[in-house]
C-alpha atoms as a PDB file:
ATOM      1  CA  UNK A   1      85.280 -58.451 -12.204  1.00  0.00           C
ATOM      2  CA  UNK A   2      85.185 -54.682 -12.631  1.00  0.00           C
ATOM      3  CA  UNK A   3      86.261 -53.613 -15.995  1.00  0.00           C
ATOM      4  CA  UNK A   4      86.733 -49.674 -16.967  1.00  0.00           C
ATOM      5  CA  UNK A   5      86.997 -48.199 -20.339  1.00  0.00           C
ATOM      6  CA  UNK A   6      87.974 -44.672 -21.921  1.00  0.00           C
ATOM      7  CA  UNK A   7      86.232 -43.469 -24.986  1.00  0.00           C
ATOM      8  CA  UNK A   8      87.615 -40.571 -26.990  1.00  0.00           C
ATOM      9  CA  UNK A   9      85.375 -39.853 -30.007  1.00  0.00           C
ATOM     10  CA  UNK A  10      85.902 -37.104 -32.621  1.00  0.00           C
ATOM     11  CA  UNK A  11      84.021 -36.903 -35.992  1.00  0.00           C
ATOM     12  CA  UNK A  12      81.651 -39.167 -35.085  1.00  0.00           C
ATOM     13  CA  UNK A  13      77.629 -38.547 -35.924  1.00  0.00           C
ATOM     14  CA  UNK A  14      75.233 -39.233 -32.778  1.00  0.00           C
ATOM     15  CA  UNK A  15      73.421 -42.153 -34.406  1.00  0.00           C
ATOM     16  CA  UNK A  16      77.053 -44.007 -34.921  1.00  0.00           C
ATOM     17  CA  UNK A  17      77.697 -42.753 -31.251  1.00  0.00           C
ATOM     18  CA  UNK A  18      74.426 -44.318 -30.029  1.00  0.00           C
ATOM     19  CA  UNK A  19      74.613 -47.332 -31.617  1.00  0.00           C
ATOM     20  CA  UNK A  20      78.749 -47.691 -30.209  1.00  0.00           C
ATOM     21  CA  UNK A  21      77.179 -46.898 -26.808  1.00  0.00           C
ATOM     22  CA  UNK A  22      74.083 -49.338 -26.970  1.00  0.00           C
ATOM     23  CA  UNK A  23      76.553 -52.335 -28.031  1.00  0.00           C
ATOM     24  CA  UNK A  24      78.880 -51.031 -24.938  1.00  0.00           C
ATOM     25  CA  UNK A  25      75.755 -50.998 -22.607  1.00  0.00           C
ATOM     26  CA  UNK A  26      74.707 -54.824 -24.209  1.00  0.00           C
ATOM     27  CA  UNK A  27      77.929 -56.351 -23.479  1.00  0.00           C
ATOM     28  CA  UNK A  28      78.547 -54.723 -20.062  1.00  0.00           C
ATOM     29  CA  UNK A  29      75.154 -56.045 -18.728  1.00  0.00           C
ATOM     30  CA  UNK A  30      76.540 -59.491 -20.141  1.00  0.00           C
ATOM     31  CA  UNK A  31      79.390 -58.964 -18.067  1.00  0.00           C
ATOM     32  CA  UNK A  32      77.651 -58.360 -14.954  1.00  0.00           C
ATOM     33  CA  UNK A  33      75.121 -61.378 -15.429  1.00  0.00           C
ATOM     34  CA  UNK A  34      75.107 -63.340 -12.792  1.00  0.00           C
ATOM     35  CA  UNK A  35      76.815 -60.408 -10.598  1.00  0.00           C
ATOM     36  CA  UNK A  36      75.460 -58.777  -7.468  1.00  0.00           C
ATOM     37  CA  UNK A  37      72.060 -57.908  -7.203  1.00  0.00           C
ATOM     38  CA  UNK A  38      72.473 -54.140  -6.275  1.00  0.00           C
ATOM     39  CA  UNK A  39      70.308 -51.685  -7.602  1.00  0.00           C
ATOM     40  CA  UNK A  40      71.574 -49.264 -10.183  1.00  0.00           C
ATOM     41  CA  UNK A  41      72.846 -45.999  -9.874  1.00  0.00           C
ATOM     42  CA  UNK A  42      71.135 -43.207  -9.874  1.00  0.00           C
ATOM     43  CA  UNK A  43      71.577 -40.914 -13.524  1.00  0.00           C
ATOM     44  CA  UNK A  44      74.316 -39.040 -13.599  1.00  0.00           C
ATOM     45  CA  UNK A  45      74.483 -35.361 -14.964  1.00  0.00           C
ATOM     46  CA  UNK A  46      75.831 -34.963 -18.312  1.00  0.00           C
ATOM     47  CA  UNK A  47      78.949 -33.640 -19.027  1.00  0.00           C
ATOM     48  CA  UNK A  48      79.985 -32.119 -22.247  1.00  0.00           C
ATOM     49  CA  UNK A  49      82.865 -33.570 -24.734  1.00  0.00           C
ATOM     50  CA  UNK A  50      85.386 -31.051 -24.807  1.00  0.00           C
ATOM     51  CA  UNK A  51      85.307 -28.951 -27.802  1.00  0.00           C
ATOM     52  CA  UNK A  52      85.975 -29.598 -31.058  1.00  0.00           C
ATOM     53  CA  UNK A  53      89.782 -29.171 -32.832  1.00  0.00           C
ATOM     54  CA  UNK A  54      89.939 -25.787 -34.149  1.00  0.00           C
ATOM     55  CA  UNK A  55      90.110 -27.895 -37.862  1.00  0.00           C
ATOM     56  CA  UNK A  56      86.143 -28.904 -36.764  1.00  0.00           C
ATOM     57  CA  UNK A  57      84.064 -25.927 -38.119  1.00  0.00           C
ATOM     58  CA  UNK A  58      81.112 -26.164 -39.673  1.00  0.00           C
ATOM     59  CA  UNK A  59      80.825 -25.246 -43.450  1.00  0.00           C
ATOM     60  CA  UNK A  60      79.688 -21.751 -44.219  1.00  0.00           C
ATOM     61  CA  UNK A  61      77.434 -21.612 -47.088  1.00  0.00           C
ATOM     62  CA  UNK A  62      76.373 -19.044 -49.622  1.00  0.00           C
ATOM     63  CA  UNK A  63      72.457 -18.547 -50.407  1.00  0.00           C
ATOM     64  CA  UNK A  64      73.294 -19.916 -53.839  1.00  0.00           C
ATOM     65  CA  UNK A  65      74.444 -23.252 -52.041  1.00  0.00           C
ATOM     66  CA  UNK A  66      71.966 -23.005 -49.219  1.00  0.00           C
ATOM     67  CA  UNK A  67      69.402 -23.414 -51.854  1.00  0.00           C
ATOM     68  CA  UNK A  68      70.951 -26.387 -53.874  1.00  0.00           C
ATOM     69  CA  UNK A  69      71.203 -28.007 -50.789  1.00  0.00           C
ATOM     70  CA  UNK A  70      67.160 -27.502 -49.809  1.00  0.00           C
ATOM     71  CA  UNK A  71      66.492 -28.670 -53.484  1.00  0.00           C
ATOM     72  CA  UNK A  72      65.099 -31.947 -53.398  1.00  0.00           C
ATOM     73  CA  UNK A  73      64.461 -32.419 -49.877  1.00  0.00           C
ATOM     74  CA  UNK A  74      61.897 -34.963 -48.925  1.00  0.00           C
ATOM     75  CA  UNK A  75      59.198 -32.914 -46.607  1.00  0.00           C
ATOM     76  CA  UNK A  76      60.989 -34.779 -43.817  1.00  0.00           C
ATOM     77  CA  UNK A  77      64.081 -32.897 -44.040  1.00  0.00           C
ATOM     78  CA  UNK A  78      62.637 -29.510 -44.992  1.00  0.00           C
ATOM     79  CA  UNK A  79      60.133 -30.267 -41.581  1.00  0.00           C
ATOM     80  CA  UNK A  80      63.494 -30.943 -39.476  1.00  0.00           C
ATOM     81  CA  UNK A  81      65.055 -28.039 -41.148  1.00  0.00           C
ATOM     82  CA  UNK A  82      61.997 -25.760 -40.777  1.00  0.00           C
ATOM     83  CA  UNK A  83      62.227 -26.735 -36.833  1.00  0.00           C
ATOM     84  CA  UNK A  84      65.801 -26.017 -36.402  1.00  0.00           C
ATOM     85  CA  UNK A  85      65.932 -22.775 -38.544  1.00  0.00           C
ATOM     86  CA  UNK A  86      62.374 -21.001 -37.006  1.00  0.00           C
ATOM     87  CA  UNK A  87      64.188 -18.940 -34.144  1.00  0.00           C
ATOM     88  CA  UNK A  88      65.613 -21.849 -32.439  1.00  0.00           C
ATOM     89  CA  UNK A  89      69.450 -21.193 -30.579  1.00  0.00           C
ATOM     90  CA  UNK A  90      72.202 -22.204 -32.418  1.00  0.00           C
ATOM     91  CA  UNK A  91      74.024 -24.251 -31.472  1.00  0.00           C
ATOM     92  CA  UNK A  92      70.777 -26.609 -30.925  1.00  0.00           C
ATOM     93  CA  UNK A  93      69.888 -29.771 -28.319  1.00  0.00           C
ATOM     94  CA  UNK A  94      69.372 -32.810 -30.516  1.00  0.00           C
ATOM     95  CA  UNK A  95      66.699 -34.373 -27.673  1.00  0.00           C
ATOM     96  CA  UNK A  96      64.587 -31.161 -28.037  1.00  0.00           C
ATOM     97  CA  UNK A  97      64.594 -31.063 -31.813  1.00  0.00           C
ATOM     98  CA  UNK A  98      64.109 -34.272 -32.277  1.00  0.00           C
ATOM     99  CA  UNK A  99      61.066 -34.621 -28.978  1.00  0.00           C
ATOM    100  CA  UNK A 100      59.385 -31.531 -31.440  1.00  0.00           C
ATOM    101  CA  UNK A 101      59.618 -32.508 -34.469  1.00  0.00           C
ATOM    102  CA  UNK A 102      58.658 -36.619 -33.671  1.00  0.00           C
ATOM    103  CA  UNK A 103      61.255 -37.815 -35.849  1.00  0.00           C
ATOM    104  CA  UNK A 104      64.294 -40.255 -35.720  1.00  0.00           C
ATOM    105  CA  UNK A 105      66.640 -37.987 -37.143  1.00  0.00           C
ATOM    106  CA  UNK A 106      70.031 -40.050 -38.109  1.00  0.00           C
ATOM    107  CA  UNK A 107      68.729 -40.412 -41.325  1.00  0.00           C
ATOM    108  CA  UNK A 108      68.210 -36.471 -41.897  1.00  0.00           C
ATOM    109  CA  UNK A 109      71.906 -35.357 -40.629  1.00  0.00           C
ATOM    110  CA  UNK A 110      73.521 -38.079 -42.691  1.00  0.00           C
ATOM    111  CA  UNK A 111      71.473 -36.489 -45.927  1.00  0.00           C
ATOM    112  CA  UNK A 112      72.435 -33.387 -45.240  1.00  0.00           C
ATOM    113  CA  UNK A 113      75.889 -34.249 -44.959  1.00  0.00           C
ATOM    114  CA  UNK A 114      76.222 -35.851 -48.207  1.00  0.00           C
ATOM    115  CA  UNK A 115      73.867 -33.469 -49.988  1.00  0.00           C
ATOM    116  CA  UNK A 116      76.591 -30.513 -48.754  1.00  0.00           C
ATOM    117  CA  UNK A 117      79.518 -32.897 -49.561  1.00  0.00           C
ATOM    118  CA  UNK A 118      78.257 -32.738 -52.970  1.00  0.00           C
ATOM    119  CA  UNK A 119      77.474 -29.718 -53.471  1.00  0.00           C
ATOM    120  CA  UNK A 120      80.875 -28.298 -52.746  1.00  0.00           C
ATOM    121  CA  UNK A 121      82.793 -31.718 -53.731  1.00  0.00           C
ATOM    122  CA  UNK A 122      84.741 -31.626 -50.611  1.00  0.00           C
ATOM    123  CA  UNK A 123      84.674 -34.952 -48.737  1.00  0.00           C
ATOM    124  CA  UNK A 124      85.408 -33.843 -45.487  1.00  0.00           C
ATOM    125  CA  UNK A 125      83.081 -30.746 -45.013  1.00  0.00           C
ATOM    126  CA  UNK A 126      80.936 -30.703 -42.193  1.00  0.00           C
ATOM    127  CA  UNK A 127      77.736 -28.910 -42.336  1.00  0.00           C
ATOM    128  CA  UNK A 128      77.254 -29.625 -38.404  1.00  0.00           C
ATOM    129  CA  UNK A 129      79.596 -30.043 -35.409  1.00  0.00           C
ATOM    130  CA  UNK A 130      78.627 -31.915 -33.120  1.00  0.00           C
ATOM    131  CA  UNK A 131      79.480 -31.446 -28.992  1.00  0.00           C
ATOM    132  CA  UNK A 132      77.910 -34.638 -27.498  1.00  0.00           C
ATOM    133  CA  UNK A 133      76.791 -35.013 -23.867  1.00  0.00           C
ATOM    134  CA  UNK A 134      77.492 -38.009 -22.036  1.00  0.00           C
ATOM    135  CA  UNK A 135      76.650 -39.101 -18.284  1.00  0.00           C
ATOM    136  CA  UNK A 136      79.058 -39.826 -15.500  1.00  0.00           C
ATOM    137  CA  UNK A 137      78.693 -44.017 -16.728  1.00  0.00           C
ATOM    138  CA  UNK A 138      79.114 -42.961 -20.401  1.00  0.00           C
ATOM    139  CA  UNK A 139      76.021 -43.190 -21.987  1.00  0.00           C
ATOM    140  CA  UNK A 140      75.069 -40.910 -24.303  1.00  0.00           C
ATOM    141  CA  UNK A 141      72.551 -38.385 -23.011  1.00  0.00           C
ATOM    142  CA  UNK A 142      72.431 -35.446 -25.923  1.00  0.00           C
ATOM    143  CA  UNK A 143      74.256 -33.501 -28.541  1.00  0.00           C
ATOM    144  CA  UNK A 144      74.811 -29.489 -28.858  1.00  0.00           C
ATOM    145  CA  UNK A 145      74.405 -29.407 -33.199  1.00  0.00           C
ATOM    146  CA  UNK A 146      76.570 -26.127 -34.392  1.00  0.00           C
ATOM    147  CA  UNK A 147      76.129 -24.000 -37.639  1.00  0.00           C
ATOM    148  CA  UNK A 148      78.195 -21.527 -39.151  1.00  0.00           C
ATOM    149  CA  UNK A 149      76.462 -18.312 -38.743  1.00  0.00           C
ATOM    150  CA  UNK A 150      76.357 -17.623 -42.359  1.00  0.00           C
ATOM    151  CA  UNK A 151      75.140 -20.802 -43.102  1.00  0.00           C
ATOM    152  CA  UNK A 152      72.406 -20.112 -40.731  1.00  0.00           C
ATOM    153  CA  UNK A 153      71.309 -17.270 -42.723  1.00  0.00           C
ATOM    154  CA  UNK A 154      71.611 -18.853 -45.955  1.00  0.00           C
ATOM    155  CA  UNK A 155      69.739 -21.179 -45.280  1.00  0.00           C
ATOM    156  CA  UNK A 156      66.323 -19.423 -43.784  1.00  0.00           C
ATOM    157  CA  UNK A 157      66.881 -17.195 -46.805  1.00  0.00           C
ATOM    158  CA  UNK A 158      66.320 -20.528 -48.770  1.00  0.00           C
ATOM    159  CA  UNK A 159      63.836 -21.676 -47.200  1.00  0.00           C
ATOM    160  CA  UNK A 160      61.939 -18.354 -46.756  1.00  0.00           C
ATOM    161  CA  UNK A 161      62.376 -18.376 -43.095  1.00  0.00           C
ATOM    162  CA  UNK A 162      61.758 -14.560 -41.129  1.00  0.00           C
ATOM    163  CA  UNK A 163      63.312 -14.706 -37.503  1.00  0.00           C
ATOM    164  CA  UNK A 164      62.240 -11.362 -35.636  1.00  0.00           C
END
């Protein structure tokens, strides 16, 4: 029995993604137990989400609340920040930031989130938008992370970051 499905995601952060994916993957092996015995396709290249609403921009901070927002850190998240803010391209690949720094990084983007959520008491502020990247079968492959220019700056400022 061949079943097909159509995801649309929006506002959705890459560990929730992964973890929607990895239950889709579980329970369409399940399906096919039992099934033929072909081998499996080969990868498929990723293609990109389309982009973002215009409403989906990331937050632009001021140094003021660039610096709240490093206050506190654990080393963790000032080492993923560090990373990400040390003359890397914005918008960055999620795979390469997290193969450099050798973290599992869910936990850092959801802090970050609610630290900036805080900060400037608006619920529904997004201090990174995220374009994922899935394959042809729809597994998730990557995610372009975006920040607003100024918030860029703000936040090397902060955390005494030079970029030639």
């Amino acid at each position: 029995m061949d079943v097909s499905f159509t995801f649309t995601f929006t506002n959705v952060e890459p560990a929730a993604l992964q973890a929607v994916m990895t239950k889709v993957r579980e329970l369409n092996e399940l399906a096919h137990l039992g099934g033929t015995s072909e081998p499996p396709s080969p990868p498929a290249e990723p293609s990109p989400t389309s982009s973002p609403a215009s409403n989906e921009l990331p937050v632009e901070l001021t140094e003021g609340q660039a610096r709240l927002l490093v206050e506190g850190c654990s080393g963790k998240t000032l080492a993923v920040l560090r990373a990400l803010l040390d003359g890397r391209d914005i918008p960055f690949k999620l795979a390469s930031l997290t193969s450099e720094t050798g973290f599992e990084l869910g936990w850092v983007w959801g802090g970050l989130t609610k630290r900036t959520r805080n900060i400037l008491k608006d619920p529904g502020v997004r201090l990174i938008i995220w374009h994922n990247h899935f394959d042809n079968l729809g597994k998730w492959v990557d995610a372009d992370g975006a920040l607003a220019g100024a918030t860029v700056d703000a936040l090397r400022k902060a955390l005494g970051i030079t970029v030639a």
